[in-house]
Protein backbone atom coordinates (compact mmCIF):
# COMPACT_ATOMS: atom_id res chain seq x y z
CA UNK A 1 162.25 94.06 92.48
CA UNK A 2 164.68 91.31 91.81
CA UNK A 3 167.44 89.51 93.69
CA UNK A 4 170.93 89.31 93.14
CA UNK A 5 174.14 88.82 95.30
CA UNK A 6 176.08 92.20 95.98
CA UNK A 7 178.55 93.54 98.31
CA UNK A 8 176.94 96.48 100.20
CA UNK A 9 179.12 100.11 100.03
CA UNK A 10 178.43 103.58 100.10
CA UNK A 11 177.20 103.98 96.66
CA UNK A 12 173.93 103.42 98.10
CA UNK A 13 174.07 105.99 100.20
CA UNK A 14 172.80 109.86 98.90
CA UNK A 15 174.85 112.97 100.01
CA UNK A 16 173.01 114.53 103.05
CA UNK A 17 170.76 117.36 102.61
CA UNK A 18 169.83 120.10 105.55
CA UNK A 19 166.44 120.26 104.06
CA UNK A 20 165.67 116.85 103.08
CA UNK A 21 165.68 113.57 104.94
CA UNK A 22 165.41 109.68 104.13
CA UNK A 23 161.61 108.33 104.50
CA UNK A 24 162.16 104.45 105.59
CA UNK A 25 159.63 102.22 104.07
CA UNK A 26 160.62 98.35 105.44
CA UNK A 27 163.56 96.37 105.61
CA UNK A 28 164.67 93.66 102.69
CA UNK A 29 167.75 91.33 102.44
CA UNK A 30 170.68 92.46 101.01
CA UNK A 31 170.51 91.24 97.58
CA UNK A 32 167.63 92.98 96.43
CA UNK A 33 167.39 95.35 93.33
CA UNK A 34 164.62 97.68 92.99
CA UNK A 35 163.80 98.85 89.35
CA UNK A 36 164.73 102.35 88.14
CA UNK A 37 161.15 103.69 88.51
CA UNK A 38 160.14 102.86 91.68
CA UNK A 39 158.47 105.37 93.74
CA UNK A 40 157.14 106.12 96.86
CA UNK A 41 155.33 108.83 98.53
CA UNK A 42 155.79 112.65 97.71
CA UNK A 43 154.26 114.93 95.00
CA UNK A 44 155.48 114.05 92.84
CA UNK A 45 156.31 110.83 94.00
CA UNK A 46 159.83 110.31 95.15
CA UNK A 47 162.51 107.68 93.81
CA UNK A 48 163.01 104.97 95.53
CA UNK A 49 166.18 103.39 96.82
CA UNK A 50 168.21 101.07 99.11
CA UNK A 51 170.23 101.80 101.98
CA UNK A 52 172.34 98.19 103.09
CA UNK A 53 174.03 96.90 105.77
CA UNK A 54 175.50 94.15 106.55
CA UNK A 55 172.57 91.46 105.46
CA UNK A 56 169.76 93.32 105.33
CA UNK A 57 168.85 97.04 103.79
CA UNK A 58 166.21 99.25 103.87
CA UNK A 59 163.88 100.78 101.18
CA UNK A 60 163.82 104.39 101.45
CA UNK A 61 163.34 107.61 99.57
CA UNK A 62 164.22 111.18 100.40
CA UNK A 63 161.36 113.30 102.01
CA UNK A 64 161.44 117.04 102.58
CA UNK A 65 161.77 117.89 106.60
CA UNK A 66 158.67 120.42 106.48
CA UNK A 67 156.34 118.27 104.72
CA UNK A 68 153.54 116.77 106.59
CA UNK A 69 153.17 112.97 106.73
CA UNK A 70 150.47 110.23 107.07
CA UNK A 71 148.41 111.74 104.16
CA UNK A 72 145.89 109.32 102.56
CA UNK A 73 147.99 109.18 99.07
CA UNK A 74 150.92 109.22 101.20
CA UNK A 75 149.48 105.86 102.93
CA UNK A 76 148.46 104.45 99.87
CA UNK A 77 151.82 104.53 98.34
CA UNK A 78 153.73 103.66 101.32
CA UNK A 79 151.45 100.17 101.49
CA UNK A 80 151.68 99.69 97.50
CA UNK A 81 155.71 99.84 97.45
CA UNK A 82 155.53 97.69 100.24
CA UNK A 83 152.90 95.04 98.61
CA UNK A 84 154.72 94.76 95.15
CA UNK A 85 157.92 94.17 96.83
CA UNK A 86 156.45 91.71 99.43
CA UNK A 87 155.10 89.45 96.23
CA UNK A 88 158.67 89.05 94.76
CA UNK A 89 161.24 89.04 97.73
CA UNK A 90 160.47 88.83 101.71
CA UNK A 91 159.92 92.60 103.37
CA UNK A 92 159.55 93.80 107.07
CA UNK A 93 157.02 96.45 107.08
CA UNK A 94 157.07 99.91 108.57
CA UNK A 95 153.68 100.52 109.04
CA UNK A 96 153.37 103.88 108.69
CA UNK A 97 156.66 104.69 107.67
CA UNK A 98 159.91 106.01 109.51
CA UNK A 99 161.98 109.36 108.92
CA UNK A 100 165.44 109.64 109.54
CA UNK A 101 168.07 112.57 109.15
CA UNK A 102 170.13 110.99 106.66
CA UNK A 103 171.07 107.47 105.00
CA UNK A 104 174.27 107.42 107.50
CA UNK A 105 171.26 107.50 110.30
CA UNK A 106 169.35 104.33 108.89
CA UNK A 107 172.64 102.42 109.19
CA UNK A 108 173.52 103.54 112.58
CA UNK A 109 169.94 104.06 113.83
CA UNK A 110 167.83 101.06 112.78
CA UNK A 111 170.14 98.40 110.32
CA UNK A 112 173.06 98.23 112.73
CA UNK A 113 171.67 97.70 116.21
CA UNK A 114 168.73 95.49 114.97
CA UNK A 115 170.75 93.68 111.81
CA UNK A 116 170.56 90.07 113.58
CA UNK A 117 166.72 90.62 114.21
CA UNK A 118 165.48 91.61 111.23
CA UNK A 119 167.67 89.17 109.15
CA UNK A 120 166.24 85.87 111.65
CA UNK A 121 162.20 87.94 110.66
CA UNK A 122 163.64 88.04 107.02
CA UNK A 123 164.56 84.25 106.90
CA UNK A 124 160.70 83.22 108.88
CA UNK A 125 159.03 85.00 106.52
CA UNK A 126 161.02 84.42 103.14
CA UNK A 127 158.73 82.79 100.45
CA UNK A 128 155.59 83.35 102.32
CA UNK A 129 153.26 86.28 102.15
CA UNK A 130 150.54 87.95 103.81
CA UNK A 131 146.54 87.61 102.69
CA UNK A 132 143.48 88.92 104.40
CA UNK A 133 140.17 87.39 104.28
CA UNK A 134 137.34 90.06 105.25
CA UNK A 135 133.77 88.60 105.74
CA UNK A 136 130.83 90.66 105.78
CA UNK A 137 127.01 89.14 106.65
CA UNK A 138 124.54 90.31 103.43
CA UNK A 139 121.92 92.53 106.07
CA UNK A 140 119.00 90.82 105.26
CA UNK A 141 119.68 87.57 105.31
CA UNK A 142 121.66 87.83 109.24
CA UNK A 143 118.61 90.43 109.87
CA UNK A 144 116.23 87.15 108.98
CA UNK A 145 118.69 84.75 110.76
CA UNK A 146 118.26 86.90 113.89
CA UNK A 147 114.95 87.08 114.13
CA UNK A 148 114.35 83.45 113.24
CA UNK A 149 116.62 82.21 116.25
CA UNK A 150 116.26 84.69 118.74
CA UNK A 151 112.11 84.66 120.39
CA UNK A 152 112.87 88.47 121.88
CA UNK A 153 113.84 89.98 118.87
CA UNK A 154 110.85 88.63 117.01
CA UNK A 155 108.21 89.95 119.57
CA UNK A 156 110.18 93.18 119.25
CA UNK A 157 110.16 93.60 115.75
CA UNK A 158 105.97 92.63 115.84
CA UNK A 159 105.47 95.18 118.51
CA UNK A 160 107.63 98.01 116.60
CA UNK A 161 105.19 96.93 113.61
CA UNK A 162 102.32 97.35 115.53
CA UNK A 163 102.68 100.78 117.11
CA UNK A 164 103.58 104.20 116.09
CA UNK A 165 107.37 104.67 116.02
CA UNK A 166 106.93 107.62 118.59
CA UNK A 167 105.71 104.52 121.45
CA UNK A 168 108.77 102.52 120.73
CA UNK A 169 111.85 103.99 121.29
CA UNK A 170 112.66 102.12 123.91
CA UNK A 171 111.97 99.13 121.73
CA UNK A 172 113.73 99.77 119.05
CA UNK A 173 116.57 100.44 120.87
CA UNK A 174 116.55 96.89 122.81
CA UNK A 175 116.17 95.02 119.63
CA UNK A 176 119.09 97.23 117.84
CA UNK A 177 121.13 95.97 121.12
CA UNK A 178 119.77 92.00 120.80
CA UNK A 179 120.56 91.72 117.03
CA UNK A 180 124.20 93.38 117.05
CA UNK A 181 124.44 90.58 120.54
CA UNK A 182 123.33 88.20 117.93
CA UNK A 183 125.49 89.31 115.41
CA UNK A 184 128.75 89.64 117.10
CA UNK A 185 128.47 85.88 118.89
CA UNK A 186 127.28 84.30 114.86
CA UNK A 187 130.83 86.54 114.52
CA UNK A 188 132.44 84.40 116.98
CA UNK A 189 131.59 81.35 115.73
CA UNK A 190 132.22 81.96 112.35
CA UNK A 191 136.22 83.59 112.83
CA UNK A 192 136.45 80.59 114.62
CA UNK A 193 135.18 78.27 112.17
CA UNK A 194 137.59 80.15 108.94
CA UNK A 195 140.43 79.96 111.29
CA UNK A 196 139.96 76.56 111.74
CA UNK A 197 139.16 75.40 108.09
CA UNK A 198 141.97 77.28 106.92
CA UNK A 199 144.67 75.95 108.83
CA UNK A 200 146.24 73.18 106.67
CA UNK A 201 146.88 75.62 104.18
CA UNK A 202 148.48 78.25 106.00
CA UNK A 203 151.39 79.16 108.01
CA UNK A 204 150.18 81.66 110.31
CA UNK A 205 147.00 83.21 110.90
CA UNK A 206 145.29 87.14 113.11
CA UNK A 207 142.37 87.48 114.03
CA UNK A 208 141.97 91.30 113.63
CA UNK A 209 139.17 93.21 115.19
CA UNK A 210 135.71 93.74 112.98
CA UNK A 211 135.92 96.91 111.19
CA UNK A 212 131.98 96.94 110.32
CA UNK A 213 129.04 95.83 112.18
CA UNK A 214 128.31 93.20 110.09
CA UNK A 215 131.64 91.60 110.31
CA UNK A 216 131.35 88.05 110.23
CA UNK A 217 135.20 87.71 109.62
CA UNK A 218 138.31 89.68 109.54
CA UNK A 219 141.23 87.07 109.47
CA UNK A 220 144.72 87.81 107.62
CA UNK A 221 146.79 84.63 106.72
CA UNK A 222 150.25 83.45 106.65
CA UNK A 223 150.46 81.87 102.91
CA UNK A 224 153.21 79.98 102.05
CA UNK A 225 153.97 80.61 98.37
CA UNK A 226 153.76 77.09 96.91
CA UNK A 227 150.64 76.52 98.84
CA UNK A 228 149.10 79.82 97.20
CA UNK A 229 146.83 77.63 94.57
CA UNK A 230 145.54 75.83 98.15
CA UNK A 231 144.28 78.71 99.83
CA UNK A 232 142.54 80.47 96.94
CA UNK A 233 140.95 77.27 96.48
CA UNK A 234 139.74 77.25 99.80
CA UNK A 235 138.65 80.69 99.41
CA UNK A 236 136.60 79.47 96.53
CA UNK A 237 135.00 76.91 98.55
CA UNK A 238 134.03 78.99 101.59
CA UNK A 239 132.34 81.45 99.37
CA UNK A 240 130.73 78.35 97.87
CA UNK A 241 129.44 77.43 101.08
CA UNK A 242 128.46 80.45 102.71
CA UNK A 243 126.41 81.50 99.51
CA UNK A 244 124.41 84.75 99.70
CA UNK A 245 124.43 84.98 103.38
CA UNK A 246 127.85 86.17 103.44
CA UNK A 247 129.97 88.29 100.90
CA UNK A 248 134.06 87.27 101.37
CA UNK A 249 136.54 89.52 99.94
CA UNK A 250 140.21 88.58 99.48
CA UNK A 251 143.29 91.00 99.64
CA UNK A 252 146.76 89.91 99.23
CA UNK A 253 149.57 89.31 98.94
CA UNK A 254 150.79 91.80 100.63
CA UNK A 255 153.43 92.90 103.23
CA UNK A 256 153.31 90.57 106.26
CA UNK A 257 152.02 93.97 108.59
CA UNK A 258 150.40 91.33 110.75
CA UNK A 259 153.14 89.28 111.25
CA UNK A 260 155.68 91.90 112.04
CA UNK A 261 156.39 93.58 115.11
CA UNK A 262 158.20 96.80 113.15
């Protein structure tokens, strides 16, 4: 996607269809081009276009009424249009996606009541994008951390040794309780700790909820673009410091989702 200054007109808009309406994937400013090949969801995958108003527009593609969304490809696409124009020009997310009867509808519908909205979200989020840092405690390591800091858990685990596992149910199940206790508070204090070291290099920053039990971290960052070299660096560095006890992944950029109320 590029930018370029336009006037907005109905040459945007596609005729109207009884059995085909207008899939709405975010909202963009005005100005934007999108490349002849862009697609989004569908099989096969649909064209892509814009729909403006005003200062803002929307990225949408026609969608057949009788088709059933929220597929997993469907998802996938819908997020990866979204991403790769989120890294060139600043985009306000539909999560999952909106359908409409007809272009006409967008405009009237969505662009026109909301237009001063979304163009304030579009100018607090222009040149910054969205990353998320996912942390994950290595099992044996936090399984060894556990046991070395917590007295309970180590008689448990000797007892569990000692006796047939048909005598320890009960045990087993109190020390599966005391080590994800363990876990989630080393959790706590870690989030804390990224959120923290990562705030001089960001602009914004959710804490979203663990997706695994052995979350030690699941943070997605504000990034201002010219401060992009900054936080991969201090990406770099955590995983530096955390070593094999933790294994940090990095996703971005991408769509602000977590910065968006859509």
């Amino acid at each position: 996607m590029s930018r370029s200054i336009r006037e907005s007109g109905p040459g945007d808009r596609a005729e109207a269809r009884p059995d085909v309406a207008c899939y709405v994937y975010g909202i963009l400013p005005e100005d934007v081009e999108i490349s002849e090949d862009a697609t989004g969801i569908g099989d096969p995958p649909a064209k892509v276009r814009i729909v403006r108003h005003g200062e803002i527009a929307a990225l949408v593609s026609d969608v057949a009424v009788d088709r059933p969304l929220g597929r997993a490809h469907d998802l996938v696409a819908h997020e990866q249009l979204l991403d790769d124009a989120a890294a060139e020009v600043p985009v306000l997310p539909l999560r999952f996606g909106a359908v409409m009867t007809t272009p006409e509808a967008v405009v009237d519908e969505l662009l026109a009541p909301h237009h001063d909205s979304f163009a304030t979200a579009l100018k607090q989020i222009e040149g910054r994008s969205q990353f998320v840092l996912k942390a994950r405690y290595a099992e044996q390591p936090v399984l060894i951390e556990v046991l070395s800091e917590n007295a309970e858990a180590r008689q448990l685990r000797d007892r569990i040794r000692q006796l047939p596992e048909e005598v320890t149910r009960s045990e087993r199940m109190r020390l599966g309780e005391l080590i994800t206790h363990v876990i989630a508070a080393k959790r706590e204090a870690d989030t804390q700790a990224v959120v923290d070291r990562f705030e001089p290099v960001t602009a914004g920053v959710v804490v979203r909820e663990p997706s695994h039990e052995r979350d030690a971290a699941h943070v997605a960052f504000l990034v201002e673009n010219d401060r992009r070299d900054d936080f991969e660096r201090a990406v770099e560095e955590l995983r530096g410091d955390w070593g094999a006890r933790v294994e940090v992944l990095l996703r971005g950029p991408m769509a602000p989702y977590d910065f968006v109320v859509s």
